[in-house]
Protein backbone atom coordinates (compact mmCIF):
# COMPACT_ATOMS: atom_id res chain seq x y z
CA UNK A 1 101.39 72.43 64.49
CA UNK A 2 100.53 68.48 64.00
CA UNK A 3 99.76 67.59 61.05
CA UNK A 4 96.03 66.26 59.97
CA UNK A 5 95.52 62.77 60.62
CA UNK A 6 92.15 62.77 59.35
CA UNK A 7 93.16 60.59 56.10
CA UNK A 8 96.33 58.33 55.45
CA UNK A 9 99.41 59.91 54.01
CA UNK A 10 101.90 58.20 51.31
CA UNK A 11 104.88 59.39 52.94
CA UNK A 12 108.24 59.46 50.87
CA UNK A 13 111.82 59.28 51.69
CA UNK A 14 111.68 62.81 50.25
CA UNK A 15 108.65 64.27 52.34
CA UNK A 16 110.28 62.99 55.24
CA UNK A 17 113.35 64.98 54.46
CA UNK A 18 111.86 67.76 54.18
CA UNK A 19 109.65 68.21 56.51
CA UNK A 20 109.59 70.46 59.39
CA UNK A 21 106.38 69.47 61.11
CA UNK A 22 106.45 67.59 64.57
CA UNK A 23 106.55 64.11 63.79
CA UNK A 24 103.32 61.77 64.37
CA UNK A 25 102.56 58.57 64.91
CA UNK A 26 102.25 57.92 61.57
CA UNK A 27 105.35 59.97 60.86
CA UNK A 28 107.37 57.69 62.85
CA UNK A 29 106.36 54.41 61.34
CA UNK A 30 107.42 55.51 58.06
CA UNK A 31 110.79 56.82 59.72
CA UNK A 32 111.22 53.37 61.17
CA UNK A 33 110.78 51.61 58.25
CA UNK A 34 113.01 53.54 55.85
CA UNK A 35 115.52 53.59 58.63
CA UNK A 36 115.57 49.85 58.93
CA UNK A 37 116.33 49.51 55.51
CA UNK A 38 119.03 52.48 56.35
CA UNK A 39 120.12 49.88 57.82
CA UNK A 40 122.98 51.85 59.69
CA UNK A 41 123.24 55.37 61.70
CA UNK A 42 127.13 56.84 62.07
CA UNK A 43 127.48 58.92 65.45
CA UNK A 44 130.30 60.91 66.23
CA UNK A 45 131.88 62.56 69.93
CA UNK A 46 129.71 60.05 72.02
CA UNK A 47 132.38 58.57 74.42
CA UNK A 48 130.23 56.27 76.19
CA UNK A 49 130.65 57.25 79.38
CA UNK A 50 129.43 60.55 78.78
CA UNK A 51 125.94 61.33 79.85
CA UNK A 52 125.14 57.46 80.03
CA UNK A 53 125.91 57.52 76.17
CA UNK A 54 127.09 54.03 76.42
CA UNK A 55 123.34 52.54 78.26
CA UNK A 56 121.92 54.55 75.49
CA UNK A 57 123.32 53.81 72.64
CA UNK A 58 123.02 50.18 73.93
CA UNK A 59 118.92 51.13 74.41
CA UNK A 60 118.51 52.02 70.75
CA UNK A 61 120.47 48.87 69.65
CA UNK A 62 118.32 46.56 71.90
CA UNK A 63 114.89 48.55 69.68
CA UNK A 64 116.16 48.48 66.64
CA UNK A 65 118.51 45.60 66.29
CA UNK A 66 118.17 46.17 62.40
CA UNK A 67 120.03 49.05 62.87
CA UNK A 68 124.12 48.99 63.13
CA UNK A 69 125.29 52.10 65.11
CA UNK A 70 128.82 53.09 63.55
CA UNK A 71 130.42 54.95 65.93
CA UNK A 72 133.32 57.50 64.91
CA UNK A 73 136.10 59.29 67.35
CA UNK A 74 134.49 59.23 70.59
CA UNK A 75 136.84 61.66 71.99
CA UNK A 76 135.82 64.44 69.49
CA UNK A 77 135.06 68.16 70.41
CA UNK A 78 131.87 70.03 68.77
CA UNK A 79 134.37 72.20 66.49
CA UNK A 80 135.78 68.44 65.19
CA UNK A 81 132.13 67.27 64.67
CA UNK A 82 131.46 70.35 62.61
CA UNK A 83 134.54 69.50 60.33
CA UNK A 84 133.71 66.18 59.96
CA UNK A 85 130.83 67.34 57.80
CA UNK A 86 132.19 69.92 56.19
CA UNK A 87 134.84 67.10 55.22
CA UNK A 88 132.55 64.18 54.24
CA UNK A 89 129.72 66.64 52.03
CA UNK A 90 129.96 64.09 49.03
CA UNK A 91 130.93 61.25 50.74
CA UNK A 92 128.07 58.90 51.52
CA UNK A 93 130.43 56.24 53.52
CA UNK A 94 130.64 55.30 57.01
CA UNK A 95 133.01 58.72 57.74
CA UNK A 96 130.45 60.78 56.98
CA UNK A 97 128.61 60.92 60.63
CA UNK A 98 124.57 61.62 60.28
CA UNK A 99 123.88 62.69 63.70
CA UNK A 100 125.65 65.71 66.10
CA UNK A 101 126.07 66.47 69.60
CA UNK A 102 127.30 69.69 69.88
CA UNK A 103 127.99 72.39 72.40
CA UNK A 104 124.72 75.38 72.28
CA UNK A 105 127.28 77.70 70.52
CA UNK A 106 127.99 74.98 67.83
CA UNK A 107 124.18 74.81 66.64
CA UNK A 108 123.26 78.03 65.71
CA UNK A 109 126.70 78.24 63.91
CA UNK A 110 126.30 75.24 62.02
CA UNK A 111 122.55 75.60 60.71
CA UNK A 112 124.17 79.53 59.62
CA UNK A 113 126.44 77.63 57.53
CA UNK A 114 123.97 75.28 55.92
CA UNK A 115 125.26 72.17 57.64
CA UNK A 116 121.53 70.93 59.22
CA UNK A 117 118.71 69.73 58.25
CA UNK A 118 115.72 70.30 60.54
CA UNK A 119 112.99 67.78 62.28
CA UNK A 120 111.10 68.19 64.87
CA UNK A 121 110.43 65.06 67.23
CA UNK A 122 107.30 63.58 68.51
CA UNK A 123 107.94 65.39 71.94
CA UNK A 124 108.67 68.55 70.20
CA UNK A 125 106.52 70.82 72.49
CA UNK A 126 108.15 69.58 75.53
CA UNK A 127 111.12 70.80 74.95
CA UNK A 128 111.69 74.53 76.34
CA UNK A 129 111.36 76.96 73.50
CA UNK A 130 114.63 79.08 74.33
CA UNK A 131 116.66 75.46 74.26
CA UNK A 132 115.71 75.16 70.53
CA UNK A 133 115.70 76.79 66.76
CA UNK A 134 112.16 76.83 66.07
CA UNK A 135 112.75 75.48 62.84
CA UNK A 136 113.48 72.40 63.97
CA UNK A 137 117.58 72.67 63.09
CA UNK A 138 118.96 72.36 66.68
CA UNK A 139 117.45 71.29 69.98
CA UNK A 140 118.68 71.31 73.68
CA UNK A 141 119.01 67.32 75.09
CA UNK A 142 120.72 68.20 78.28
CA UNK A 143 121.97 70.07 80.60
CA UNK A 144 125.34 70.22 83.33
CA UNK A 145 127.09 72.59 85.53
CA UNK A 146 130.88 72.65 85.50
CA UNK A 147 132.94 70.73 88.34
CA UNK A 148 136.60 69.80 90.00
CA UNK A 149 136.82 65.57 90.02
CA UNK A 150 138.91 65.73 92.50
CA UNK A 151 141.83 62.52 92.99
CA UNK A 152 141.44 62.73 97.06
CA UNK A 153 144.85 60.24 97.17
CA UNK A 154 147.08 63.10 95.72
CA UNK A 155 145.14 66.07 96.30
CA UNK A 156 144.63 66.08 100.26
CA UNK A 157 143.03 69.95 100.17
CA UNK A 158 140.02 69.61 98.22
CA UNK A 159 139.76 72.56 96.43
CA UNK A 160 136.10 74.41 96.49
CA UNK A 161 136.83 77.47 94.41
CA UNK A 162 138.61 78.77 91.13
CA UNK A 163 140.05 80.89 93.11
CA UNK A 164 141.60 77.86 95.41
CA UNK A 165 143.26 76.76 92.12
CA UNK A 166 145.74 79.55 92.26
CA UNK A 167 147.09 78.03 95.36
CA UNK A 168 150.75 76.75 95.24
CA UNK A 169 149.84 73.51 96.83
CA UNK A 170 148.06 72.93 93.30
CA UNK A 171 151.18 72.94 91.15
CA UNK A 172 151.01 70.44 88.21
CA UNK A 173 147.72 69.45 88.94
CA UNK A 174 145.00 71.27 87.26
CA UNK A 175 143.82 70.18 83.64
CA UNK A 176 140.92 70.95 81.40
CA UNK A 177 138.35 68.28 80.26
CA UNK A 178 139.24 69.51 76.01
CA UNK A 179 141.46 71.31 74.17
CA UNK A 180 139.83 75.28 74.66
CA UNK A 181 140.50 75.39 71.01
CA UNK A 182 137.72 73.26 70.38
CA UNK A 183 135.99 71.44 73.01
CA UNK A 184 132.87 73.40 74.48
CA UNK A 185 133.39 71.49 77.76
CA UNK A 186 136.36 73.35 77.96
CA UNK A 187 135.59 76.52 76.11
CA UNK A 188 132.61 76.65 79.06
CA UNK A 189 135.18 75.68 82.09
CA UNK A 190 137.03 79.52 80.50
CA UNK A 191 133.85 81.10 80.93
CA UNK A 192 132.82 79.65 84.31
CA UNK A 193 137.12 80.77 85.57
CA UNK A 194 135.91 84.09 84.11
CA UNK A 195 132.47 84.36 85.90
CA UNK A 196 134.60 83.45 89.50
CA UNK A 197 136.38 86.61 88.64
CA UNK A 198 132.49 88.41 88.90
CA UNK A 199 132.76 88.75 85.03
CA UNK A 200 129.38 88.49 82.99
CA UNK A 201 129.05 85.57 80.74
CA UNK A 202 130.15 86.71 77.34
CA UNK A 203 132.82 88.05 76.11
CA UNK A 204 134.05 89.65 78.90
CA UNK A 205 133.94 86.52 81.18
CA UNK A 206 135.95 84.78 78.82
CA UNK A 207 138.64 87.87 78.59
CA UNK A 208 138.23 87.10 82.19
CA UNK A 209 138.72 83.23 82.40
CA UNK A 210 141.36 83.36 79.91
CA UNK A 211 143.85 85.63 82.05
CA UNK A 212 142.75 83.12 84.96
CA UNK A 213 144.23 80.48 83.04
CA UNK A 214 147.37 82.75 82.17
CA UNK A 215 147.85 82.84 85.88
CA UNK A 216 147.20 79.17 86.26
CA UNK A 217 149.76 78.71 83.74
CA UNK A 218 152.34 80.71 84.70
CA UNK A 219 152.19 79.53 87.89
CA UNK A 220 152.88 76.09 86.75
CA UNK A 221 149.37 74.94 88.25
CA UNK A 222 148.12 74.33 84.82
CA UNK A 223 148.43 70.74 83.19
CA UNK A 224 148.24 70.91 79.07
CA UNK A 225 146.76 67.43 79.21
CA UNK A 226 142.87 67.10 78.52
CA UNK A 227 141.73 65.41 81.90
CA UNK A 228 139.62 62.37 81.47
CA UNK A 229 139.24 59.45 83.97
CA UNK A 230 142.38 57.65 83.23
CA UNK A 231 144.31 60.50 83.54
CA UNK A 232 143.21 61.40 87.38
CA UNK A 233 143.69 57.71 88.30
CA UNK A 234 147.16 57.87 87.04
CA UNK A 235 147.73 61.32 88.40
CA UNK A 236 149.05 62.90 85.42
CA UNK A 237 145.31 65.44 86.22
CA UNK A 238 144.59 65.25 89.70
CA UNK A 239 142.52 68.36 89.50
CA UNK A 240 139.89 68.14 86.45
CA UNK A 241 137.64 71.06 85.53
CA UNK A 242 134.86 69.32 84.03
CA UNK A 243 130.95 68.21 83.33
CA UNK A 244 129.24 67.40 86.92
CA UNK A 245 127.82 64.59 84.91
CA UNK A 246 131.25 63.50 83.43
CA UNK A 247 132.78 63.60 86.68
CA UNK A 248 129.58 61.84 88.62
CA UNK A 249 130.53 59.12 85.60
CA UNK A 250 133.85 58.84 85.86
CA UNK A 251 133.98 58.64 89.50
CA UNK A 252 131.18 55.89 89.53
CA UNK A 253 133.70 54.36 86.92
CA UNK A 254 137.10 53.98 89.04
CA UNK A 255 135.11 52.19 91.78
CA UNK A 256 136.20 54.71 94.56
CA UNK A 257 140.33 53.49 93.33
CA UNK A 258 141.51 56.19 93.81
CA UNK A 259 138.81 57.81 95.70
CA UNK A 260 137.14 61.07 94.26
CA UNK A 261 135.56 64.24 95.21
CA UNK A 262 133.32 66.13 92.76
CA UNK A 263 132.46 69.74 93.56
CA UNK A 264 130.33 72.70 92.11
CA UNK A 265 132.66 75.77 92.65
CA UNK A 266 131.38 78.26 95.36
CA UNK A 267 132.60 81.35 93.37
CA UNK A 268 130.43 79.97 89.51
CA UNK A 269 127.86 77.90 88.84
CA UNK A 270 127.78 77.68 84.85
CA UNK A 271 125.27 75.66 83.96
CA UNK A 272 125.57 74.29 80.11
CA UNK A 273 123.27 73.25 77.39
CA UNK A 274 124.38 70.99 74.62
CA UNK A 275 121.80 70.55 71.07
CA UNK A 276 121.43 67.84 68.74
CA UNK A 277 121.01 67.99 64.91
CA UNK A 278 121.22 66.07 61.88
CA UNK A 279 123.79 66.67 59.35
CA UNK A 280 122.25 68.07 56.57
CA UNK A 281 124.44 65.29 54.21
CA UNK A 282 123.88 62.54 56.71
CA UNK A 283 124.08 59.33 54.16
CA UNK A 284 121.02 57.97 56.48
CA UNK A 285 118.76 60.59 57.35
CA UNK A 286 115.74 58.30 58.28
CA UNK A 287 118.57 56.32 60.91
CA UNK A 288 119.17 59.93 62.25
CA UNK A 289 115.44 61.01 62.64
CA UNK A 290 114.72 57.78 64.34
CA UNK A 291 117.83 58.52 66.73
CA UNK A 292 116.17 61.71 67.83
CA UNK A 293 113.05 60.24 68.26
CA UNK A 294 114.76 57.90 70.81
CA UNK A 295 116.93 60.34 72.28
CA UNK A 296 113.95 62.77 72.96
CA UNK A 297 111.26 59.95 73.89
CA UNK A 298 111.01 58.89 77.97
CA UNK A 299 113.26 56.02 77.59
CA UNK A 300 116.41 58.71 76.02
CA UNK A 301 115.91 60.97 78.49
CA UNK A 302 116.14 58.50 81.14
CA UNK A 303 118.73 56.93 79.68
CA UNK A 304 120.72 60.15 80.08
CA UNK A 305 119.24 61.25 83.79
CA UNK A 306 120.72 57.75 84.87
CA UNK A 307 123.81 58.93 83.63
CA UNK A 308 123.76 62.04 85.68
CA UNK A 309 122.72 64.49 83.03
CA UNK A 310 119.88 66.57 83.41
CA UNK A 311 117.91 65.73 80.59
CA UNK A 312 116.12 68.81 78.57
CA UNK A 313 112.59 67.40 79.38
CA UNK A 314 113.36 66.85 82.82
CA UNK A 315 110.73 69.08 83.99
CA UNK A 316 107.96 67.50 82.16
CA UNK A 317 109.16 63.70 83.13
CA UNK A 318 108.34 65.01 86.46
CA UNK A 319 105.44 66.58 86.47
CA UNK A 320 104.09 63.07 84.68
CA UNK A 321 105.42 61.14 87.36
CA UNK A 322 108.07 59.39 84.62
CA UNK A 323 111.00 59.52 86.27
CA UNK A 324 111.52 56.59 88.99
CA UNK A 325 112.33 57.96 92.77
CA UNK A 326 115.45 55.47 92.62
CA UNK A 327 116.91 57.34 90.20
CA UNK A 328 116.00 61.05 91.86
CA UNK A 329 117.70 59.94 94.73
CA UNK A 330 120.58 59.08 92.82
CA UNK A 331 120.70 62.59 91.44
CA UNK A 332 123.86 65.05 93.11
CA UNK A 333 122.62 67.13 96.20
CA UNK A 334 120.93 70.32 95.50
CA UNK A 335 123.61 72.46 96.93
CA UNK A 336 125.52 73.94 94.38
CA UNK A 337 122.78 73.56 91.69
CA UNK A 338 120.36 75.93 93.03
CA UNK A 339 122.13 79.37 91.98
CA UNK A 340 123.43 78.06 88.41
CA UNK A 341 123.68 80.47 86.13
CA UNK A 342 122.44 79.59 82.24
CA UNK A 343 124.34 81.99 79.88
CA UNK A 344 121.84 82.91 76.80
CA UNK A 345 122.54 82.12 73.73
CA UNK A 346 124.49 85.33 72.43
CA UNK A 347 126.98 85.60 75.97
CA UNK A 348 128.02 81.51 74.78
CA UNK A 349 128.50 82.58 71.61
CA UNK A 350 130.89 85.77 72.31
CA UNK A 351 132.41 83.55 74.72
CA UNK A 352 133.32 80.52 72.58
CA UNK A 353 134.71 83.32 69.92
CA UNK A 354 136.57 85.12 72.30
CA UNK A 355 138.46 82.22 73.72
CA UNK A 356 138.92 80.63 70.68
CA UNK A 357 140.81 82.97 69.46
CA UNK A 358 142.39 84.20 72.33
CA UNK A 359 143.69 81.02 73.85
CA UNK A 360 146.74 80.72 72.20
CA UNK A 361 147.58 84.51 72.45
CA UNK A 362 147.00 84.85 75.84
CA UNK A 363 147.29 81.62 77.47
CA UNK A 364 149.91 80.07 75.42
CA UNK A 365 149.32 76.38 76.39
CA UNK A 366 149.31 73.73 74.23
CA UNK A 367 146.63 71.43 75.40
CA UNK A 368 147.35 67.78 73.64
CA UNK A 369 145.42 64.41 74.27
């Protein structure tokens, strides 16, 4: 519930650590002010062309120019974010990062283990109860469904299913968008190979989707290379099973050289939902409560709609008449989108188990940068 505001409240560093309660007006100025003398917020995994990260961080820069964003491997997976705090617990420098985006499996995993510390933003009840730990620990910020970015220059045959992928005309040209070890993008593309197969998410999806990727393997379709933009354009990934909104980005990105097809597969529409937290031994916990406040306010979520994310409050921008009709009609056609599919909670966390520890066993690919 929001807190009385019927008398002003000396709020401490302290309080504002531990507090649970959705954050007020009053709330927030106090955040601002001990973040600014923060003076810095470390990030981690937030490649900038992912989700519009890059206008976004730049947004929160441009508000609080008091505020130096250190920004630490970009290219991390959620299982590397995770480690990062484990590794940095009593170190108060710039490697410790104070802020996660991680994968929906990764959040429930990491408050078990004691690695969060919960707040709750100002837009708190906008945000879909079953996207967020009602504590305050975790909390959905946006949404994709998995893709093929397609190089059109090598790959004449645009393929529209997994099951096109199999194809002999695909040799050498299929890659993931992370290592399955320990990127959720690419723990998620396992799931959605396994839910083509008419698997249900969970566990047996991913038994699924990783003997899909045995095949894909074996029949030398599979490319151990994690597929970024770069990597299409030079053709060492023609084929790469990734984000819609990472693909949507990275085509806008090469500036149609070579040109690029992005496609929801006809045989699984997975849609995904990644959470943020703060670490619970982020050096500048004010910094990282002011970062959520941005992220979650109508300028974040903008910020990541323009970058072809769906943003978690989506529904509610719209039904206020916040989000601008130029950037709706930017948005990917409908087709494709309509019949996603959003695992719960417990099928994306058998999943991300199950091919965690089966990709090595049964797949035997050694997926390397």
């Amino acid at each position: 519930m929001f807190r009385t505001m019927g008398k002003v409240l000396a709020v401490t560093v302290a309080t504002l650590m531990a507090s649970s309660a959705i954050t007020t007006a009053q709330d927030l100025a106090a955040i601002e002010a001990a973040a600014k003398k923060e003076g810095m917020l470390t990030t981690i995994a937030l490649p900038h062309s992912w989700c519009g990260y890059g206008d976004v961080i730049a947004g929160f820069k441009a508000k609080y120019p008091e505020i130096k964003v250190n920004e630490l491997n970009p290219d991390a997976g959620s299982a590397d974010e995770l480690e990062a705090v484990r590794a940095n617990k009593d170190n108060k420098g710039p490697q410790a990062p104070d802020v996660l985006d991680v994968g929906l499996s990764f959040g429930p995993a990491a408050q078990k283990e004691g690695l969060l510390q919960p707040h709750k933003v100002a837009t708190w009840e906008t945000i879909p109860a079953d996207a967020k730990d009602p504590d305050g620990h975790w909390y959905g910020d946006y949404y994709g469904v998995m893709s093929f970015m397609v190089n059109k220059d090598l790959v004449p045959n645009v393929p529209k299913s997994f099951a096109d992928l199999l194809k002999p005309e695909y040799a050498g040209q299929v890659a993931l968008a992370g290592d399955p070890r320990a990127s959720n993008q690419a723990i998620l593309g396992v799931l959605a190979a396994g839910m083509a197969q008419g698997a249900e998410p969970g566990e047996a999806a991913a038994k699924a989707g990783l003997e899909f990727f045995k095949k894909l393997n074996d029949a030398g379709n599979f490319v151990p290379v994690i597929g970024k933009a770069g990597t299409l354009a030079q053709g060492t990934t023609p084929i790469i099973i990734a984000w819609d909104y990472n693909a949507l980005s990275w085509r806008d990105s090469l500036n149609g050289n070579p040109p690029v097809e992005v496609v929801v597969p006809s045989d699984a529409s997975l849609a995904g939902v990644y959470v943020q937290a703060i670490s619970a031994y982020a050096p500048q916990p004010n910094a990282a409560k002011l970062w959520m406040e941005y992220l979650y306010s109508d300028e974040g979520q903008l910020g990541w709609l323009k970058g072809y994310c769906h943003p978690i409050r989506f529904n509610d921008l719209v039904a206020n008449g916040k989000v601008p009709q130029d950037m709706l009609d930017k948005l990917p056609p409908a087709e494709g989108y309509a019949k996603a599919v959003f695992p719960s909670l417990d099928a994306v966390n058998a999943n991300s188990a199950a091919v965690k520890e089966g990709w090595d066993k049964v797949v035997g690919a050694d997926v390397v940068k």
